[in-house]
Protein backbone atom coordinates (compact mmCIF):
# COMPACT_ATOMS: atom_id res chain seq x y z
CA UNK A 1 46.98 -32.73 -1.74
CA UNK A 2 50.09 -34.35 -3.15
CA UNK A 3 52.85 -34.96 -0.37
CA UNK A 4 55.62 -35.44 -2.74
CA UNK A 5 58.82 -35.78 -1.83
CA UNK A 6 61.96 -33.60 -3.79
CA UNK A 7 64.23 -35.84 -6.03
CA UNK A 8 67.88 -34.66 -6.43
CA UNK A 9 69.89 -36.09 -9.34
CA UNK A 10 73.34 -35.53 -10.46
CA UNK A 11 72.08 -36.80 -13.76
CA UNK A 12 69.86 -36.70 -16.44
CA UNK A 13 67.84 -40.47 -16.39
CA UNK A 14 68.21 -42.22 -19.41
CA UNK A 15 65.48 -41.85 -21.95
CA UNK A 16 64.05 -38.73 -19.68
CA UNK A 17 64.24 -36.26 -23.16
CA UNK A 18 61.96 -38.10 -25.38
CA UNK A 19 59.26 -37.91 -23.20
CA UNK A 20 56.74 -35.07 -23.68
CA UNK A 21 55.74 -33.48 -20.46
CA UNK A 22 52.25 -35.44 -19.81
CA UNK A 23 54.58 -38.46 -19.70
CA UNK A 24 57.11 -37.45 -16.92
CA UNK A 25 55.34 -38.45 -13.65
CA UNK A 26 56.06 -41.97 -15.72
CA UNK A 27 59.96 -41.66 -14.73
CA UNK A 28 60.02 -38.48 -12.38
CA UNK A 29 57.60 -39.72 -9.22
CA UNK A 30 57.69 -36.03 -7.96
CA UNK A 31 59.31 -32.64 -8.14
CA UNK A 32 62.64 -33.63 -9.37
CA UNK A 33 66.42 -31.59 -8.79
CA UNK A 34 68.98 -32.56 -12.07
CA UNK A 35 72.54 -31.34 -11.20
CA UNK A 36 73.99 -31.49 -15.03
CA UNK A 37 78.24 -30.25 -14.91
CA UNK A 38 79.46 -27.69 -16.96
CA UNK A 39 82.52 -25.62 -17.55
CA UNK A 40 81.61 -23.14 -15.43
CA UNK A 41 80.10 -22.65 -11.87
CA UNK A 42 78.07 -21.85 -10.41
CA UNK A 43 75.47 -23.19 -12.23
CA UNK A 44 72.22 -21.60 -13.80
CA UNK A 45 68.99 -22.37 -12.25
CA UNK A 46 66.50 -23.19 -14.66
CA UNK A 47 62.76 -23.79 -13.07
CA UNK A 48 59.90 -25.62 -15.71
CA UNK A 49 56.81 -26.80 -15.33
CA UNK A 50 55.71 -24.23 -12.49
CA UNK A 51 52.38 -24.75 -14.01
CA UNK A 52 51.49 -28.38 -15.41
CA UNK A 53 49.33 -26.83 -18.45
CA UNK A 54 52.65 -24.49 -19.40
CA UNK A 55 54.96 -26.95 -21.01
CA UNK A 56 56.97 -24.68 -23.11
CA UNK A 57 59.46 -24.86 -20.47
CA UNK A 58 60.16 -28.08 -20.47
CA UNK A 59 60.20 -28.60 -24.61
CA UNK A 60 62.79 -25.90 -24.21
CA UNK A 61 64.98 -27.40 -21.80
CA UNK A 62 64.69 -30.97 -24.33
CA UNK A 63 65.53 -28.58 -27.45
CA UNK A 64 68.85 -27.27 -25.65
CA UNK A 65 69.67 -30.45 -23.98
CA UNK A 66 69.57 -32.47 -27.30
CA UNK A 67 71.64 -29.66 -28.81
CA UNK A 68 74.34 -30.46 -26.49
CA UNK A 69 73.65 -34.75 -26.87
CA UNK A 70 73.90 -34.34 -30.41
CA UNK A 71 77.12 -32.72 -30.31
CA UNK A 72 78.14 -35.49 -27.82
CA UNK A 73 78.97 -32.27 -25.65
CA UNK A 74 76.02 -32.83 -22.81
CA UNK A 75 79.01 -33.20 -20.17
CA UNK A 76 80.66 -29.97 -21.62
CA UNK A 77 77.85 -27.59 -21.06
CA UNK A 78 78.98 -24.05 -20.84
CA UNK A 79 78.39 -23.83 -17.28
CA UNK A 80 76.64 -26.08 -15.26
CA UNK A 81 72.83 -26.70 -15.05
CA UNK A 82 70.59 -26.97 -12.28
CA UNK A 83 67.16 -27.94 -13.59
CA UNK A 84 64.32 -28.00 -11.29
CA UNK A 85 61.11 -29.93 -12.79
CA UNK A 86 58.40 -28.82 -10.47
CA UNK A 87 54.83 -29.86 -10.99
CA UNK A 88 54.84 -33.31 -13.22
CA UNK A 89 51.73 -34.59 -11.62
CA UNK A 90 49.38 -32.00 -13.00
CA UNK A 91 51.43 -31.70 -16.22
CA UNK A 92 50.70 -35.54 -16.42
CA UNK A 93 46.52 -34.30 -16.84
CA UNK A 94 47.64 -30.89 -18.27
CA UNK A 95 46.45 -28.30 -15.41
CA UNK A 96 48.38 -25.89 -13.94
CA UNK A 97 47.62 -28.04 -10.89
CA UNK A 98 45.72 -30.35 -9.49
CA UNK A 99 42.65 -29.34 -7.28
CA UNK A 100 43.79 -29.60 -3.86
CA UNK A 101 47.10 -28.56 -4.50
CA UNK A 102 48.49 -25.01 -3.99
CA UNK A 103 50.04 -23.42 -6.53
CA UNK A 104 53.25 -23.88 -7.15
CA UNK A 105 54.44 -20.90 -7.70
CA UNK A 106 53.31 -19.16 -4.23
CA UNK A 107 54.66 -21.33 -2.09
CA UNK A 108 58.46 -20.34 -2.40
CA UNK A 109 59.91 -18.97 1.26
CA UNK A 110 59.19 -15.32 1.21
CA UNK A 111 55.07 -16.14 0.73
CA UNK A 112 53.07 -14.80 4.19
CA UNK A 113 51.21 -18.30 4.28
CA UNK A 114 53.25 -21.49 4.88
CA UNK A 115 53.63 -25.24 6.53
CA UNK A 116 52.54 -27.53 3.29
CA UNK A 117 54.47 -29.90 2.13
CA UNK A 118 54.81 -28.05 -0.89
CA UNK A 119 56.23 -24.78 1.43
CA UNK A 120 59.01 -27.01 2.57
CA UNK A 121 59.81 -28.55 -0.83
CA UNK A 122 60.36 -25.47 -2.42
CA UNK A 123 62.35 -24.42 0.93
CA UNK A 124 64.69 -27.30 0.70
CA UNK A 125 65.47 -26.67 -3.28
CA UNK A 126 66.46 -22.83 -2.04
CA UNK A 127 68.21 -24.19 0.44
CA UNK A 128 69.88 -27.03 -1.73
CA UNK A 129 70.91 -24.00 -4.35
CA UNK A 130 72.20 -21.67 -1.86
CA UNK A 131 74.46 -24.13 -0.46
CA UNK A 132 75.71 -24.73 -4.05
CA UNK A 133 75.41 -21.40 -5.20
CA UNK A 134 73.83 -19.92 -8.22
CA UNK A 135 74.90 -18.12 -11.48
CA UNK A 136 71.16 -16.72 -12.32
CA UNK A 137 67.56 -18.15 -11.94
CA UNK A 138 65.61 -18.66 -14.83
CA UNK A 139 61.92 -19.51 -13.97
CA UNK A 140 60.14 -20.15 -17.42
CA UNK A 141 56.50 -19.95 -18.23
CA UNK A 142 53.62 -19.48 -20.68
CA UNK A 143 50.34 -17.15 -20.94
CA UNK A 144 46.68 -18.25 -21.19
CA UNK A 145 45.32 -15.13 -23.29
CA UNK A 146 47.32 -13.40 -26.39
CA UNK A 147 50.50 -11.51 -25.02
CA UNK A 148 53.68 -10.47 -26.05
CA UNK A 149 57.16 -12.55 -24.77
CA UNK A 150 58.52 -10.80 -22.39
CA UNK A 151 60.62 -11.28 -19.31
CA UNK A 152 59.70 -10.31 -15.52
CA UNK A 153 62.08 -8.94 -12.61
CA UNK A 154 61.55 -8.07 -9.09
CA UNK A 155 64.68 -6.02 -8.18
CA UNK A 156 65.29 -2.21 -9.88
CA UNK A 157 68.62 -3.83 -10.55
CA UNK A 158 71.34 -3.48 -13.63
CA UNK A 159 72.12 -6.97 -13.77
CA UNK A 160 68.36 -7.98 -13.65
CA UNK A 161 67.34 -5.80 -16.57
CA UNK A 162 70.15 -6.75 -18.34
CA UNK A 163 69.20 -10.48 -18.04
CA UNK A 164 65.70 -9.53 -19.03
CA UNK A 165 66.36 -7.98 -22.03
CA UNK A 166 68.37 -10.14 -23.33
CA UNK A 167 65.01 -12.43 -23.86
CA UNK A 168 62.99 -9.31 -24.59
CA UNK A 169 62.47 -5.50 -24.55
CA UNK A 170 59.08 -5.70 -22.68
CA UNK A 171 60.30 -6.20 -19.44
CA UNK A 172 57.89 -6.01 -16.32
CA UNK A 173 58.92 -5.43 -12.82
CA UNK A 174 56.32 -6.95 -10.10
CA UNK A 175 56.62 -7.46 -6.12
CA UNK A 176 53.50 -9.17 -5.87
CA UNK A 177 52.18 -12.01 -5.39
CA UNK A 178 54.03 -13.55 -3.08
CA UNK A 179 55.96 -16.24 -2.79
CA UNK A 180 56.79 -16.53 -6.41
CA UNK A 181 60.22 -18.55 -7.58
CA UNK A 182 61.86 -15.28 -8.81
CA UNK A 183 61.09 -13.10 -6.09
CA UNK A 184 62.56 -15.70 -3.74
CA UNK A 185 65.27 -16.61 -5.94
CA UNK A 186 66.18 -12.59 -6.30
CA UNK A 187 67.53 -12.49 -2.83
CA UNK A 188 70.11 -15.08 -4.35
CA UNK A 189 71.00 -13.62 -7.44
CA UNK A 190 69.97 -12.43 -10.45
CA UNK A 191 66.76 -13.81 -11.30
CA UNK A 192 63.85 -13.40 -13.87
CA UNK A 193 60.85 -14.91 -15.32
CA UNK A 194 60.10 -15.77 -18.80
CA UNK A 195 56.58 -15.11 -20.22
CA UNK A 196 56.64 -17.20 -23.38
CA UNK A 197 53.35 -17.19 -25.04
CA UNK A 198 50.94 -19.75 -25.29
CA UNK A 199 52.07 -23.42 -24.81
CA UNK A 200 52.47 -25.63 -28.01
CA UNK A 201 54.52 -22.86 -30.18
CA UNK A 202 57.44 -24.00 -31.61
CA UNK A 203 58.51 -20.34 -31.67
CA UNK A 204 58.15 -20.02 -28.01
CA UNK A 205 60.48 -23.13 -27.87
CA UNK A 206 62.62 -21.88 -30.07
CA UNK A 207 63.22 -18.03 -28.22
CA UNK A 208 63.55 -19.36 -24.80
CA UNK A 209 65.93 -22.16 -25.97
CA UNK A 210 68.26 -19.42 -27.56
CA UNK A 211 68.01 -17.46 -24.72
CA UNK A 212 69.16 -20.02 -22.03
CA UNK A 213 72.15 -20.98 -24.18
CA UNK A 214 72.67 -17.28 -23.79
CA UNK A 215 72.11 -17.58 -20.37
CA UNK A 216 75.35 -20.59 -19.82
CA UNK A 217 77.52 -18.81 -22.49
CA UNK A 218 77.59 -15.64 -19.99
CA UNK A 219 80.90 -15.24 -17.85
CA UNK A 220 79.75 -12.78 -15.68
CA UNK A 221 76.71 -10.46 -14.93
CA UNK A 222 76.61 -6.59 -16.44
CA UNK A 223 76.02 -4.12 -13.89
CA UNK A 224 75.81 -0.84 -16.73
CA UNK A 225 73.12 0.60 -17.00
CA UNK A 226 70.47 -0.38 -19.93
CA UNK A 227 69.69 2.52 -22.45
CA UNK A 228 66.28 3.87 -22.39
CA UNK A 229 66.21 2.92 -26.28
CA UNK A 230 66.38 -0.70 -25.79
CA UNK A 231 63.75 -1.60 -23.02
CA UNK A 232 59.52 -0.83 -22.14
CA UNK A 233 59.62 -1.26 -18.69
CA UNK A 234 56.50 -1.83 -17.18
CA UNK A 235 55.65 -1.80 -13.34
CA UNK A 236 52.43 -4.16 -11.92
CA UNK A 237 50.00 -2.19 -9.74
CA UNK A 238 47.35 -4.14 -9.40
CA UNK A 239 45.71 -7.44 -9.73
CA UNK A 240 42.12 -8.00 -10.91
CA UNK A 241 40.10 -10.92 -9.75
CA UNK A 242 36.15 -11.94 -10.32
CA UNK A 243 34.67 -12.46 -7.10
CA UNK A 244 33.77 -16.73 -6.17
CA UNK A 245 30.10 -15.29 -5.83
CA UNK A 246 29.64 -14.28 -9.56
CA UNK A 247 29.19 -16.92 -12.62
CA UNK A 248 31.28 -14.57 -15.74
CA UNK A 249 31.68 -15.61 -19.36
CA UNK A 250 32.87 -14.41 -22.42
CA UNK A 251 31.02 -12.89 -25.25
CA UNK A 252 27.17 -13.52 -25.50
CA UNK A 253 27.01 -15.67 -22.47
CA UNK A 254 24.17 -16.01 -19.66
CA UNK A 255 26.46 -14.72 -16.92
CA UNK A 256 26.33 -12.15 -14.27
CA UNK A 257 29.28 -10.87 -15.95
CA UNK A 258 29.97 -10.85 -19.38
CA UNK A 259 33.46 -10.04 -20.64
CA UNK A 260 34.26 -8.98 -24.02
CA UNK A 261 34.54 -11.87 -26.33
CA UNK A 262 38.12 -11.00 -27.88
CA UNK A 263 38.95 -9.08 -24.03
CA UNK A 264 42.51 -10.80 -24.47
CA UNK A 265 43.50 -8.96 -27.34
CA UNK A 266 43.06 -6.09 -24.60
CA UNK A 267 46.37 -7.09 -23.53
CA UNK A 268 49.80 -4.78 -23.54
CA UNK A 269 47.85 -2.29 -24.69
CA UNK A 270 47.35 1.57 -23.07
CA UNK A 271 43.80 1.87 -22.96
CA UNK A 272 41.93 4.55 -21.93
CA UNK A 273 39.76 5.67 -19.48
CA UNK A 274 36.42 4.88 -20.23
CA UNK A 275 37.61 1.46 -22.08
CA UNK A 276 34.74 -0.97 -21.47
CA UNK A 277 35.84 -4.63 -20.76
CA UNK A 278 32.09 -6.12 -20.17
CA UNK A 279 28.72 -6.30 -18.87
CA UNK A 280 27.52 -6.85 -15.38
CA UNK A 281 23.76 -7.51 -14.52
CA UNK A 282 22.15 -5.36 -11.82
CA UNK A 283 22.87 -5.69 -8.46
CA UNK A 284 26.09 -7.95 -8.12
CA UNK A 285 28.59 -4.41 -7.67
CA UNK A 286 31.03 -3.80 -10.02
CA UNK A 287 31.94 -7.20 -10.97
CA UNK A 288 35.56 -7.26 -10.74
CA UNK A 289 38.00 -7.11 -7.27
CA UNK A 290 41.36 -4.96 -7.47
CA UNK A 291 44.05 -5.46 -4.86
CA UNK A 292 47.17 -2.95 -4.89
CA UNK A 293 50.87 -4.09 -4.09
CA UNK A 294 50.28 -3.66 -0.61
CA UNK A 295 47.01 -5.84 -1.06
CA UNK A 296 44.70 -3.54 -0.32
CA UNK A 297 41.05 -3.03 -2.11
CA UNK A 298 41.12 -0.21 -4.80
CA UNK A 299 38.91 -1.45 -7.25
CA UNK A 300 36.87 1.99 -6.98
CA UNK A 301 40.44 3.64 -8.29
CA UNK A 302 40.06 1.55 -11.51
CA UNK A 303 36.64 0.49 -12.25
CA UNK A 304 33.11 1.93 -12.24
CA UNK A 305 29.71 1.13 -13.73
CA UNK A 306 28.67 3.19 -16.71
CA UNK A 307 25.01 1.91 -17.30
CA UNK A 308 25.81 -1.55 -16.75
CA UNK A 309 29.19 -1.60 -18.17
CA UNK A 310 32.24 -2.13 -16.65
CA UNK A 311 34.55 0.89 -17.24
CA UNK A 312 38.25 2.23 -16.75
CA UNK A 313 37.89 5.01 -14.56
CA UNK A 314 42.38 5.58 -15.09
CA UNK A 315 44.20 5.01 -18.49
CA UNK A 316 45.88 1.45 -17.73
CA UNK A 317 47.87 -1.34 -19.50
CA UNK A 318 46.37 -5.12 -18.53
CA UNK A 319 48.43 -7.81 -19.09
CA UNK A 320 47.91 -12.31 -18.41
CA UNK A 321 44.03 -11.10 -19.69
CA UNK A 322 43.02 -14.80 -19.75
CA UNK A 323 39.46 -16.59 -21.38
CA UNK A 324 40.33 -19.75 -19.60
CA UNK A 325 37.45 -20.28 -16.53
CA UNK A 326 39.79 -22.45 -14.79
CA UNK A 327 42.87 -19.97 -14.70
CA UNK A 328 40.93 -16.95 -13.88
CA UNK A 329 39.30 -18.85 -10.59
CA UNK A 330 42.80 -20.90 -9.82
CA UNK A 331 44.90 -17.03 -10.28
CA UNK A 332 43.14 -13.93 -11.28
CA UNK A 333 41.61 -12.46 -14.37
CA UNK A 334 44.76 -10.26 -15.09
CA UNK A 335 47.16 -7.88 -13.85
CA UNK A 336 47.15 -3.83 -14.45
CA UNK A 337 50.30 -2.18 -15.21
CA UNK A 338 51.93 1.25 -15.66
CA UNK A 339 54.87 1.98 -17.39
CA UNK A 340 58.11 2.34 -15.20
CA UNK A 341 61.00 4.10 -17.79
CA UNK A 342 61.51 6.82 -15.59
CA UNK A 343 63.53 4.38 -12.38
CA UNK A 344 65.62 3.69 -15.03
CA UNK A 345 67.77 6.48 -14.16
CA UNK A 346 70.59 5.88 -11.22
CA UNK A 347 69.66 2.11 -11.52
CA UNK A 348 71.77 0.32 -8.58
CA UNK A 349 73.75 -2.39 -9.46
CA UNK A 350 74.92 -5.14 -6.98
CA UNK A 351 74.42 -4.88 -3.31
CA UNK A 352 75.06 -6.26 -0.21
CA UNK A 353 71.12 -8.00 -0.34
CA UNK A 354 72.39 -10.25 -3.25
């Protein structure tokens, strides 16, 4: 387990943008805190590289950065940048970390477990931004299987949703898991997560980049509420898991379970009850675990066995579906969702909590 130690800059080190994301633990020897000035404070919080293997952060933050270079204007942002470049020793082998490490995103204060090293990094860069204070929290990130973009909140909140859709309509509101940057980062100020794709797509790049110049353009925070027209607000219910005990594959594979080769175009999609997502051999239960908000076990209220095949039992919209073995054991094999349009109505704004 790495017992890295937090880095705070007050600039950017020279040379630091021409190096792709493998090749940061090079110059950055840890998690790393860049204070960049701008016209503005307080400064946006921009969070990359969460995940090692999802590098569209940080190819976003070198697309807007240059922008500014190239313009000789890097000392005349819009408003001032915090940038916090999180996990550079598993982006140096390309996982979303390293075995032995936690994840990094559920280890931010708020999480019911706690005492790593990597609990009281992420405490001291909360506790390095509060003291500064922060504009809005931008934690960005990329998907395994094939989704949508599409921006995440964890407050019922005006100036939340706003922020959201300003990167997409497909917003999702989630309060678990825990100990996630934007849930901690909510009780701050206005904070979301950005879902953008799969890693390596220049479009991806290109979409979050626009957005955070967006982002240090704004003046101030809109509290209105958002028209029902211009947002698909989805809530997370559950999260789906394969049990340690059970080998699982895609397609035509000798597993006990046997998901559905193309199961991640499965994803933002209503499907019905009855849906079948797989195969499981006889004998090893359902296949699948289902936890609830709360955490508890209600993968009886979802799933069933319909000779051998593992079924809907409730009309539900997955999303994160994911074919990648290593994410599904490291996280989960997706999230269920319903949608939320209806709390739109009498959304709060600001309140004392912020």
């Amino acid at each position: 387990m790495s017992t890295d130690m937090l880095l705070e800059l007050d600039h950017l080190p020279e040379g630091l943008l021409d190096l792709e994301a493998s090749q940061l633990s090079s110059v950055l020897k840890g998690p790393t805190l860049i204070h960049l000035p701008g016209r503005r404070e307080p400064a946006l919080f921009v969070t990359v590289l969460m995940h090692g293997n999802e590098t569209t952060g940080w190819e976003t933050v070198r697309a807007l950065l240059r922008r500014y270079q190239s313009r000789d204007r890097l000392g005349g942002l819009p408003r001032s940048l915090s940038l916090f470049i999180a996990n550079v020793s598993a982006a140096a082998v390309g996982l979303r970390r390293l075995d032995g490490q936690p994840d990094y995103n559920r280890v931010w204060p708020g999480c019911e477990n706690g005492g790593s090293p990597e609990h009281h990094l992420m405490s001291q860069v909360m506790e390095i931004m509060c003291q500064r204070g922060v504009f809005a929290s931008i934690d960005v990130h990329n998907t395994t299987g094939l989704n949508p973009h599409y921006a995440c909140i964890n407050r019922i909140d005006n100036r939340f949703l706003h922020l959201a859709t300003m990167f997409s309509r497909t917003v999702v509101y989630f309060v678990r898991p825990c100990g996630v940057q934007s849930i901690a980062m909510s009780k701050v100020c206005p904070s979301v997560t950005l879902e953008c794709g799969k890693p390596g797509q220049a479009y991806g790049v290109d979409h979050a980049a626009e957005y955070l110049d967006s982002c240090l353009h704004l003046s101030e925070h809109t509290d209105h509420p958002v028209a029902h027209q211009d947002i698909d607000l989805f809530h997370t219910v559950a999260i789906v898991k394969v049990p340690e005990a059970l080998t699982f594959g895609f397609g035509d594979s000798d597993t006990t379970v046997q998901f559905a080769e193309d199961l991640d175009f499965f994803n933002f999609r209503e499907l019905p009850r009855g849906t079948s997502l797989g195969r499981v051999k006889g004998g090893n239960g359902i296949g699948v675990s289902v936890c609830d908000e709360q955490g508890v076990d209600v993968t009886e209220r979802f799933f069933t066995l319909d000779d051998g095949n593992l079924c809907l039992k409730v009309p539900v919209m997955p999303s994160m579906l994911s074919k990648d073995h290593r994410v599904v054991r490291q996280d989960c094999l997706c999230y269920l969702m319903e949608r939320y349009d209806d709390h739109l109505t009498d959304c709060p704004g600001p309140d004392t909590d912020s």
